[in-house]
C-alpha atoms as a PDB file:
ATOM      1  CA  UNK A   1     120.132 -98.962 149.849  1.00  0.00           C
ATOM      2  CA  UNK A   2     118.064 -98.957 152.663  1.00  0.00           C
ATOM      3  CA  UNK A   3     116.057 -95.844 154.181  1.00  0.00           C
ATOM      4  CA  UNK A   4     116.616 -95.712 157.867  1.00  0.00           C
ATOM      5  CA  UNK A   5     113.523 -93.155 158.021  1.00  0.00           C
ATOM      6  CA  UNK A   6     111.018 -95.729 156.624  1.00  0.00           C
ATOM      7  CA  UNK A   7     112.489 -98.441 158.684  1.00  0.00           C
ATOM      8  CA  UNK A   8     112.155 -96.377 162.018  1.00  0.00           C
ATOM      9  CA  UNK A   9     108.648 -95.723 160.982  1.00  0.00           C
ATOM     10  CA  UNK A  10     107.872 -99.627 160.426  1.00  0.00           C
ATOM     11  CA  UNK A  11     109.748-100.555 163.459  1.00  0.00           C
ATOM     12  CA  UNK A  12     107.405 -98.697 165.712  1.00  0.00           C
ATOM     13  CA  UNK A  13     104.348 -99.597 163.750  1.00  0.00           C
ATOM     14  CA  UNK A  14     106.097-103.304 164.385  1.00  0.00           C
ATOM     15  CA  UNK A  15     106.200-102.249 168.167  1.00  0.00           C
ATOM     16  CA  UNK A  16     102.723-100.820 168.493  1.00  0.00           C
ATOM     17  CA  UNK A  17     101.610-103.671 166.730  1.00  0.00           C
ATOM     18  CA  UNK A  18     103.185-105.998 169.855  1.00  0.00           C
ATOM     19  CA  UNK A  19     101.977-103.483 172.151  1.00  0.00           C
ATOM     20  CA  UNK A  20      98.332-103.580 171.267  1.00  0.00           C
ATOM     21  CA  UNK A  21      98.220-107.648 170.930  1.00  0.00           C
ATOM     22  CA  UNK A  22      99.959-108.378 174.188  1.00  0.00           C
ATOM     23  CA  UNK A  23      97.114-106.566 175.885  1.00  0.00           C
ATOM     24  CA  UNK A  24      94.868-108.248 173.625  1.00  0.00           C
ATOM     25  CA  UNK A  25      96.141-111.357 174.372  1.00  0.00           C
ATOM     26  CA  UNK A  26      95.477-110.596 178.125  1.00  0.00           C
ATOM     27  CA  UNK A  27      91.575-110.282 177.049  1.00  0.00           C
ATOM     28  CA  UNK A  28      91.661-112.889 174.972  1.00  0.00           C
ATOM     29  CA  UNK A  29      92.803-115.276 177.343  1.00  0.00           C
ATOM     30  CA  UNK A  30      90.899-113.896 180.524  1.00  0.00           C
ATOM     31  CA  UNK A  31      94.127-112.806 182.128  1.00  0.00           C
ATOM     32  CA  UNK A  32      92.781-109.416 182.688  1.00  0.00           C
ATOM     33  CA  UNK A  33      89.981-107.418 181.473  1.00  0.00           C
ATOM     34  CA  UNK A  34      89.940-103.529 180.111  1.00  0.00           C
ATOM     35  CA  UNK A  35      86.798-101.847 178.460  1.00  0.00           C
ATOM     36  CA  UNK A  36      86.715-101.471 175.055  1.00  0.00           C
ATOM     37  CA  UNK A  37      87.506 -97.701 174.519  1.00  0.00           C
ATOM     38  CA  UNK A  38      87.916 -95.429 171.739  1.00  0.00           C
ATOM     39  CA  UNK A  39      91.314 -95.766 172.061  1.00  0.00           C
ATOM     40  CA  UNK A  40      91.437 -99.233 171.394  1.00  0.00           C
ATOM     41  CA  UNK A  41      89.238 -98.814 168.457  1.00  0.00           C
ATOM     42  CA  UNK A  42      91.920 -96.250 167.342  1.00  0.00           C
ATOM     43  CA  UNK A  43      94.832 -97.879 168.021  1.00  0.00           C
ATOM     44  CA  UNK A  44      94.925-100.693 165.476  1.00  0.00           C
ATOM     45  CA  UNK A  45      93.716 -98.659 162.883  1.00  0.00           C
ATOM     46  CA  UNK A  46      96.480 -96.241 163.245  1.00  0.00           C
ATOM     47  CA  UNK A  47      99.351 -99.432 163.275  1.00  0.00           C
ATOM     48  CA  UNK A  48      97.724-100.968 160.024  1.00  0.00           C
ATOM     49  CA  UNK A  49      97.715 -97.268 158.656  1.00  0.00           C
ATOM     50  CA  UNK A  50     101.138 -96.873 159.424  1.00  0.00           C
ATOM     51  CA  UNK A  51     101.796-100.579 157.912  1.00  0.00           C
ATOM     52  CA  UNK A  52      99.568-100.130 154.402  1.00  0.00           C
ATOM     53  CA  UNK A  53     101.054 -96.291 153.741  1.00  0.00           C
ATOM     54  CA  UNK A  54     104.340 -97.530 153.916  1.00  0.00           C
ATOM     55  CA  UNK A  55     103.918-100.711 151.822  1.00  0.00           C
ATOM     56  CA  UNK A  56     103.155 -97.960 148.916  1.00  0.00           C
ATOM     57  CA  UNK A  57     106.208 -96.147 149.907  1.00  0.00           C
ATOM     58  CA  UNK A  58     108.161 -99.017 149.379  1.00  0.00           C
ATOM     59  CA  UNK A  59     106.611-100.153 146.244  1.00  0.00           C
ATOM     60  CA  UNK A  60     107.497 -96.484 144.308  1.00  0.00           C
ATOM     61  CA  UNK A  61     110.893 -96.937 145.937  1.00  0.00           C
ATOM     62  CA  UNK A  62     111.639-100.609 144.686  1.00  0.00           C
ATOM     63  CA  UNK A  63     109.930 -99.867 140.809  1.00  0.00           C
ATOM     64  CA  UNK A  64     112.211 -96.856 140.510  1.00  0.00           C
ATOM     65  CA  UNK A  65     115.290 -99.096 141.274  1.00  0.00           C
ATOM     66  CA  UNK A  66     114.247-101.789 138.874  1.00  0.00           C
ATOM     67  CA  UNK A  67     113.377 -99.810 135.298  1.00  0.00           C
ATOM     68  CA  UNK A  68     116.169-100.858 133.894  1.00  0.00           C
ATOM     69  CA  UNK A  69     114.834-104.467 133.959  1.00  0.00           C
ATOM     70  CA  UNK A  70     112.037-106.061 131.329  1.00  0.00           C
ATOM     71  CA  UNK A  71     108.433-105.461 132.766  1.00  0.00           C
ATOM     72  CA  UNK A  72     108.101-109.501 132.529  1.00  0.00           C
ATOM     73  CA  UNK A  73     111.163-109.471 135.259  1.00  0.00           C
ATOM     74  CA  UNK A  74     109.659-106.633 137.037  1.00  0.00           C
ATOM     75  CA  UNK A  75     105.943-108.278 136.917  1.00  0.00           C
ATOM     76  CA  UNK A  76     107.437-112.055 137.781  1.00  0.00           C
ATOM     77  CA  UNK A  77     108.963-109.861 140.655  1.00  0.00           C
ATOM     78  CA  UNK A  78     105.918-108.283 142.331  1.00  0.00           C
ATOM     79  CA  UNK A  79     103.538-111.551 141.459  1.00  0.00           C
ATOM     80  CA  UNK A  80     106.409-113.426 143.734  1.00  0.00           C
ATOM     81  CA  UNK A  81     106.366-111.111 146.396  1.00  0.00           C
ATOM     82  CA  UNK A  82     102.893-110.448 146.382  1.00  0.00           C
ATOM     83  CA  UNK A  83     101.726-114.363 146.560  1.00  0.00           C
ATOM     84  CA  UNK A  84     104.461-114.900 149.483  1.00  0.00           C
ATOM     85  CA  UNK A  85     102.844-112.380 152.154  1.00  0.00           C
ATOM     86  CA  UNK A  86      99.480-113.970 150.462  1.00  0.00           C
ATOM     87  CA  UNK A  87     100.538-117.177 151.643  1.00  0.00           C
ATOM     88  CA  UNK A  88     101.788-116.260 155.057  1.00  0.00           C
ATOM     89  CA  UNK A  89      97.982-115.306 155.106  1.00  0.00           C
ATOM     90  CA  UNK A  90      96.648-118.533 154.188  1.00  0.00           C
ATOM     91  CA  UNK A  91      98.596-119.859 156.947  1.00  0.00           C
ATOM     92  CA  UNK A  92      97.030-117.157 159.657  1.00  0.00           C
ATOM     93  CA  UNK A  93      93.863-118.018 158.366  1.00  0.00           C
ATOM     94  CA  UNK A  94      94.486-121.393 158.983  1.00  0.00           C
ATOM     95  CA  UNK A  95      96.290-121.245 162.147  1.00  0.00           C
ATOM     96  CA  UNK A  96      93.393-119.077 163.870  1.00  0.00           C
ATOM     97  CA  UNK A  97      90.787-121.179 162.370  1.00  0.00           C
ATOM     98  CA  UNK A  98      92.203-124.170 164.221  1.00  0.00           C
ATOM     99  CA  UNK A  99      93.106-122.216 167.463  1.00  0.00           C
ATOM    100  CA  UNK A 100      89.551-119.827 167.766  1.00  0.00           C
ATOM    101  CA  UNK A 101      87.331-120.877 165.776  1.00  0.00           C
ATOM    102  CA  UNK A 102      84.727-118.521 165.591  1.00  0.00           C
ATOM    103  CA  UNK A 103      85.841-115.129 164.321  1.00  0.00           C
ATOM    104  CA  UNK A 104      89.083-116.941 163.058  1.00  0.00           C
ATOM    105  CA  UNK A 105      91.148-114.574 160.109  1.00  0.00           C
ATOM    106  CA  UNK A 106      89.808-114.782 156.681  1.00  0.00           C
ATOM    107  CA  UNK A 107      91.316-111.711 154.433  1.00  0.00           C
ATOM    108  CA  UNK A 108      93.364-109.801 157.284  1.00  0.00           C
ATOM    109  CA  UNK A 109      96.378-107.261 156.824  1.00  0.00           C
ATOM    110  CA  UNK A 110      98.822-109.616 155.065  1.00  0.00           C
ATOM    111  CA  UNK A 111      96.228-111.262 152.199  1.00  0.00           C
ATOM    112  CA  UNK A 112      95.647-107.519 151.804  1.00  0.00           C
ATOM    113  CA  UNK A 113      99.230-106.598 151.414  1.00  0.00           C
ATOM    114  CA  UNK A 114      99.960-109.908 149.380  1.00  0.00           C
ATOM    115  CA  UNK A 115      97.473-108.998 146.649  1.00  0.00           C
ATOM    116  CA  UNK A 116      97.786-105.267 147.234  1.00  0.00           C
ATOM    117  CA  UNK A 117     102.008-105.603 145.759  1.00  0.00           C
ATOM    118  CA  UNK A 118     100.056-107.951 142.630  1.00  0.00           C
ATOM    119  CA  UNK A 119      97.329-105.272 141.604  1.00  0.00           C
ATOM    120  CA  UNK A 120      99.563-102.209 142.288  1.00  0.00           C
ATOM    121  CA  UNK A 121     101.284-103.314 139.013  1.00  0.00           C
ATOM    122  CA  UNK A 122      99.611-101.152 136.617  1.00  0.00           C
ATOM    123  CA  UNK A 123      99.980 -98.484 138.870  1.00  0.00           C
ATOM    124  CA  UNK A 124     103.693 -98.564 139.821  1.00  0.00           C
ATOM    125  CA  UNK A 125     104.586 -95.967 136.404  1.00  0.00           C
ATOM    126  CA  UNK A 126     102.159 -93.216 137.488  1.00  0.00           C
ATOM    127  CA  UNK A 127     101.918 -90.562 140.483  1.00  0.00           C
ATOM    128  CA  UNK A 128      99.438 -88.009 140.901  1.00  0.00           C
ATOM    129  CA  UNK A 129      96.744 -90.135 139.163  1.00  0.00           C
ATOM    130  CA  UNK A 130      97.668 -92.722 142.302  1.00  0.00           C
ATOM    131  CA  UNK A 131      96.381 -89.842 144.539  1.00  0.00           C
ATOM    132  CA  UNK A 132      93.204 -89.390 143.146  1.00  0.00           C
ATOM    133  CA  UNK A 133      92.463 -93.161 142.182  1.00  0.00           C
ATOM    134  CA  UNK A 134      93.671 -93.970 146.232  1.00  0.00           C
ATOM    135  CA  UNK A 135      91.194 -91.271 147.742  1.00  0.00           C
ATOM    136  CA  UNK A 136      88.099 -92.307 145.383  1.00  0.00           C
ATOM    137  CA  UNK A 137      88.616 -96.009 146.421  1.00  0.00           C
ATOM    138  CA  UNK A 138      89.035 -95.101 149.809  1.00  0.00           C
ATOM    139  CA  UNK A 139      85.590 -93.570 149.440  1.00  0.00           C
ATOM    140  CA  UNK A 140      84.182 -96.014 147.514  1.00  0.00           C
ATOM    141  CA  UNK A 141      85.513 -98.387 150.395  1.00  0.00           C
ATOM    142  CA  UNK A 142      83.811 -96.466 153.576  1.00  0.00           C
ATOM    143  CA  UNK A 143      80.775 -96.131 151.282  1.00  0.00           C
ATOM    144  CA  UNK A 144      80.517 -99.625 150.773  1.00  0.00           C
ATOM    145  CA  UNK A 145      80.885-100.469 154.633  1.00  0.00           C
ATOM    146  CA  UNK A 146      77.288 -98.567 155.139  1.00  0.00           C
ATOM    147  CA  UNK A 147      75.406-102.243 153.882  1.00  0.00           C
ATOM    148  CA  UNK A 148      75.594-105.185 154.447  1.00  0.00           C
ATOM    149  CA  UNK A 149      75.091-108.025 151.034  1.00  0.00           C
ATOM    150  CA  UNK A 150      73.499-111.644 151.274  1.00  0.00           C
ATOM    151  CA  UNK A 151      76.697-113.300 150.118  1.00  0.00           C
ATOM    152  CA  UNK A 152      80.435-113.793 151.078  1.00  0.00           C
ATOM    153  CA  UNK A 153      82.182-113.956 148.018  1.00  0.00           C
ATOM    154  CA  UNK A 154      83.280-110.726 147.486  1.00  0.00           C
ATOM    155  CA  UNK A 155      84.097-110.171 151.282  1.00  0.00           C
ATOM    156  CA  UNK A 156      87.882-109.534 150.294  1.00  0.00           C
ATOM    157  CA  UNK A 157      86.683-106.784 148.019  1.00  0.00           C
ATOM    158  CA  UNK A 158      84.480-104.728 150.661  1.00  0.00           C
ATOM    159  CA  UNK A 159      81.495-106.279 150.445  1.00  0.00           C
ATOM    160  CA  UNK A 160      80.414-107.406 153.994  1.00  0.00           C
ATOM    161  CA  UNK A 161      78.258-110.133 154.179  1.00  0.00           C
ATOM    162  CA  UNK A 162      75.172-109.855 156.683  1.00  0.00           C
ATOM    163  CA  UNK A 163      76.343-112.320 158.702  1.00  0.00           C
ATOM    164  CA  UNK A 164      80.100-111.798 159.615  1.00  0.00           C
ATOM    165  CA  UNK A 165      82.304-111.692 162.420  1.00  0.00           C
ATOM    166  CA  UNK A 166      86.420-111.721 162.153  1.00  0.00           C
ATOM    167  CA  UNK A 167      88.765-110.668 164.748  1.00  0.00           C
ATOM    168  CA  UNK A 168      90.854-109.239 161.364  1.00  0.00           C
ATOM    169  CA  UNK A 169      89.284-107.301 158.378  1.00  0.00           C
ATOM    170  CA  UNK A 170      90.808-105.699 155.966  1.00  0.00           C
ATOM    171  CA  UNK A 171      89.258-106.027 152.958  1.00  0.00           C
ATOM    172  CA  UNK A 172      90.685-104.092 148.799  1.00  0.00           C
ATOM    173  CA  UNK A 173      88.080-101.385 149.622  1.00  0.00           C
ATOM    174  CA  UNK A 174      89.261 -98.998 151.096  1.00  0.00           C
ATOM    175  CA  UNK A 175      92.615-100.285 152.172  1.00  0.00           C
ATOM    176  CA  UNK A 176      94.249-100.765 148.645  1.00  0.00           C
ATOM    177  CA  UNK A 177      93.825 -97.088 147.963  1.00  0.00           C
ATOM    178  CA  UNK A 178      96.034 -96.236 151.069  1.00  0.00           C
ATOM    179  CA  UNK A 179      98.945 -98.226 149.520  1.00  0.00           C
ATOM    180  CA  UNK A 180      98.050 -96.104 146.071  1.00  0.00           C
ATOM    181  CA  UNK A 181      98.350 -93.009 148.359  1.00  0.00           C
ATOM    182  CA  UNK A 182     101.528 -94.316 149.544  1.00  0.00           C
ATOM    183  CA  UNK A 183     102.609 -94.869 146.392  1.00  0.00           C
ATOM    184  CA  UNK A 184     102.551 -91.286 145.460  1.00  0.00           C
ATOM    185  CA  UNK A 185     103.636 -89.841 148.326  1.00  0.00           C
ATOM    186  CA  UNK A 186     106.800 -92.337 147.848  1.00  0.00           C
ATOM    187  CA  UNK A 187     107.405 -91.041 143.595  1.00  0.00           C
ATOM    188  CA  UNK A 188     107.130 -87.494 145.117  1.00  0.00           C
ATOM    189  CA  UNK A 189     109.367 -87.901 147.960  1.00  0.00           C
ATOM    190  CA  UNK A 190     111.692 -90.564 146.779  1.00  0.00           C
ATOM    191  CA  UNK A 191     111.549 -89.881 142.867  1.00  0.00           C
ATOM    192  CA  UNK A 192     114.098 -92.376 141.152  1.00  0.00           C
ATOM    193  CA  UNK A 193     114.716 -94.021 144.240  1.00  0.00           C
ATOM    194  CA  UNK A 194     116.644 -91.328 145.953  1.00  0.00           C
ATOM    195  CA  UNK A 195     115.498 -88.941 148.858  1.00  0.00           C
ATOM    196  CA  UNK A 196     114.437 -85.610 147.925  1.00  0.00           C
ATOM    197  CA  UNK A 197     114.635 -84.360 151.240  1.00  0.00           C
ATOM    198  CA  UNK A 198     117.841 -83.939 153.972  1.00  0.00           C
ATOM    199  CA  UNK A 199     116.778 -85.927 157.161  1.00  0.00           C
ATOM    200  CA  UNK A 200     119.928 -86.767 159.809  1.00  0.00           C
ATOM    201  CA  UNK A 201     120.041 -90.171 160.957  1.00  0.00           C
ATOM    202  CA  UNK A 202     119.734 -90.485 164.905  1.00  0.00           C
ATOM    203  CA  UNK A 203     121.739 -93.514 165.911  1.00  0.00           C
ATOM    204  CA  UNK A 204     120.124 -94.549 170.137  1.00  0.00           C
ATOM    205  CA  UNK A 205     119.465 -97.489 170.824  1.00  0.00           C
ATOM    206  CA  UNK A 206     116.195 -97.115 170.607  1.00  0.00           C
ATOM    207  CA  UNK A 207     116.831 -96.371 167.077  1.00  0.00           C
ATOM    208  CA  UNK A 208     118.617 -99.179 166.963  1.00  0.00           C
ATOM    209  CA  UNK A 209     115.848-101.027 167.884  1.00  0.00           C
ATOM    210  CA  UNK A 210     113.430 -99.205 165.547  1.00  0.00           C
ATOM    211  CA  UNK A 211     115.631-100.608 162.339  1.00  0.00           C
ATOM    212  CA  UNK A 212     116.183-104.012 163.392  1.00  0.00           C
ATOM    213  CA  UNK A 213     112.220-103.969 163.823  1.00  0.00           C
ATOM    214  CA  UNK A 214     111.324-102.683 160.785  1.00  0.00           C
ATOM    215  CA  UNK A 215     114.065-104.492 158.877  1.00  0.00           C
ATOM    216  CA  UNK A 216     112.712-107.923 159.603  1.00  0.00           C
ATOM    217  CA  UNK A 217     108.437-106.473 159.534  1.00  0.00           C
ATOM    218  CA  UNK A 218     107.431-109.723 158.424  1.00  0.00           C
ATOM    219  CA  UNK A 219     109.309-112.123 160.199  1.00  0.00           C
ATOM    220  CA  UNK A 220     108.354-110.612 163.394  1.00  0.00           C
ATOM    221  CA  UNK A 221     104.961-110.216 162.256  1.00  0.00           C
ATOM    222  CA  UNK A 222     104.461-113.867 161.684  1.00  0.00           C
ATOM    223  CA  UNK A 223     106.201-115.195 165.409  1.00  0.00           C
ATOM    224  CA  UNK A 224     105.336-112.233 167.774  1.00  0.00           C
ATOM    225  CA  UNK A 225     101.779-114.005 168.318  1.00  0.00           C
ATOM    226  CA  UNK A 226     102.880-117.484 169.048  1.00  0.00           C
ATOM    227  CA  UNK A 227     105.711-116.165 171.328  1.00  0.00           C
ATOM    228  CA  UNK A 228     103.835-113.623 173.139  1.00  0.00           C
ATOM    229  CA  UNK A 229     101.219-116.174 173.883  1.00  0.00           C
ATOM    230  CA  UNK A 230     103.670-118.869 174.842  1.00  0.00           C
ATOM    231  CA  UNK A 231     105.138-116.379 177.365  1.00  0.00           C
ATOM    232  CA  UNK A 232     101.538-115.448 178.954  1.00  0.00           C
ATOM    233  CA  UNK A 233     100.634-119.246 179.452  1.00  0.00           C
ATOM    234  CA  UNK A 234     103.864-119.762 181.289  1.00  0.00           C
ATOM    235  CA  UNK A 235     103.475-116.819 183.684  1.00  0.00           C
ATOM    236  CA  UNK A 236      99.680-116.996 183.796  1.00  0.00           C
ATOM    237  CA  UNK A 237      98.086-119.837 183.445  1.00  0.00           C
ATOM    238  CA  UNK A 238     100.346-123.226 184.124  1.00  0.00           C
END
């Protein structure tokens, strides 16, 4: 059983998402130029907000349904889950290291989901102590963004080396304790897996829309790049 209020609320972070790279795409390949404004410092952070809160939702909502297994099948479940998204950002990384180069993807949103799903294991059983732990990594994160560290090993972690420039950044600190945050708002609002709170579907087509978007998240995340920037190189640029 699907939610159709989470779904609506991926599909437009989906559509945003679209949004805010076809008119990076434009910049990117000198098809027209806009000044960098607080808005579009805004705007992505608010899409991968969207995106990271609801990937704890969904966690709390997929444990409850699965208690009745073994915590090996529940563990072997997560680890899978977790290391396909993590390898759909392997592939990014490689794909933009090939196509840009410099600034090319190194631990963007999906490595960060991918090992988010692994390490919110432990985690999955508890609520309220997700709130706290989230908001005092989420701290610990912004803290941590102050300096910059002579190495680049623990980039994925929050430590930003002194020398670093990605066009995608979303490192464990602070990020992972939004999906901890999500995780508890999920157990309070969803507890068992069920919906403690009456909502009435709206069926539009924009609706419509909303669901199939956030139905198929990843799949769309993966081709909307390739096929948005195929389209601008046939209107704009052969």
């Amino acid at each position: 059983m699907r939610f159709y209020e989470i779904d609506y609320l991926r599909g437009a972070a989906i559509l945003m998402m679209i949004i805010f790279h076809f008119f990076y795409d434009l910049k990117f390949l000198k098809i027209f130029y806009f000044e960098s404004t607080l808005f579009w410092w805004l705007f992505p952070r608010l899409i991968a907000t969207m995106f990271i809160f609801l990937v704890g939702v969904s966690l709390s909502i997929s444990y409850s349904r699965t208690r009745k297994k073994s915590e090996k099948e529940i563990l072997k479940k997560y680890l899978s889950r977790g290391l396909v998204i993590f390898f759909w950002g392997l592939v990014i990384t490689l794909a933009t290291k090939v196509l840009i180069g410099e600034g090319f993807i190194i631990f963007g949103i999906l490595h960060l989901i991918g090992l988010s799903i692994i390490l919110a294991y432990p985690f999955l059983r508890y609520r309220t102590l997700n709130l706290y732990i989230g908001t005092g990594l989420i701290f610990l994160g912004w803290y941590l963004a102050t300096f910059r560290f002579p190495f680049s090993s623990l980039l994925w972690l929050g430590f930003v080396p002194s020398v670093f420039y990605t066009i995608d950044y979303f490192p464990l600190l602070p990020w992972f304790g939004l999906v901890l945050i999500g995780m508890f708002f999920g157990n309070t609002l969803y507890p068992q897996g069920k919906r403690s709170f009456n909502v009435r579907e709206i069926k539009t087509p924009v609706t419509d829309l909303l669901g199939l978007l956030g139905r198929n998240s990843l799949k769309i995340y993966i081709i909307h790049q390739p096929v948005l920037i195929a389209i601008l190189a046939v209107l704009f640029l052969l």
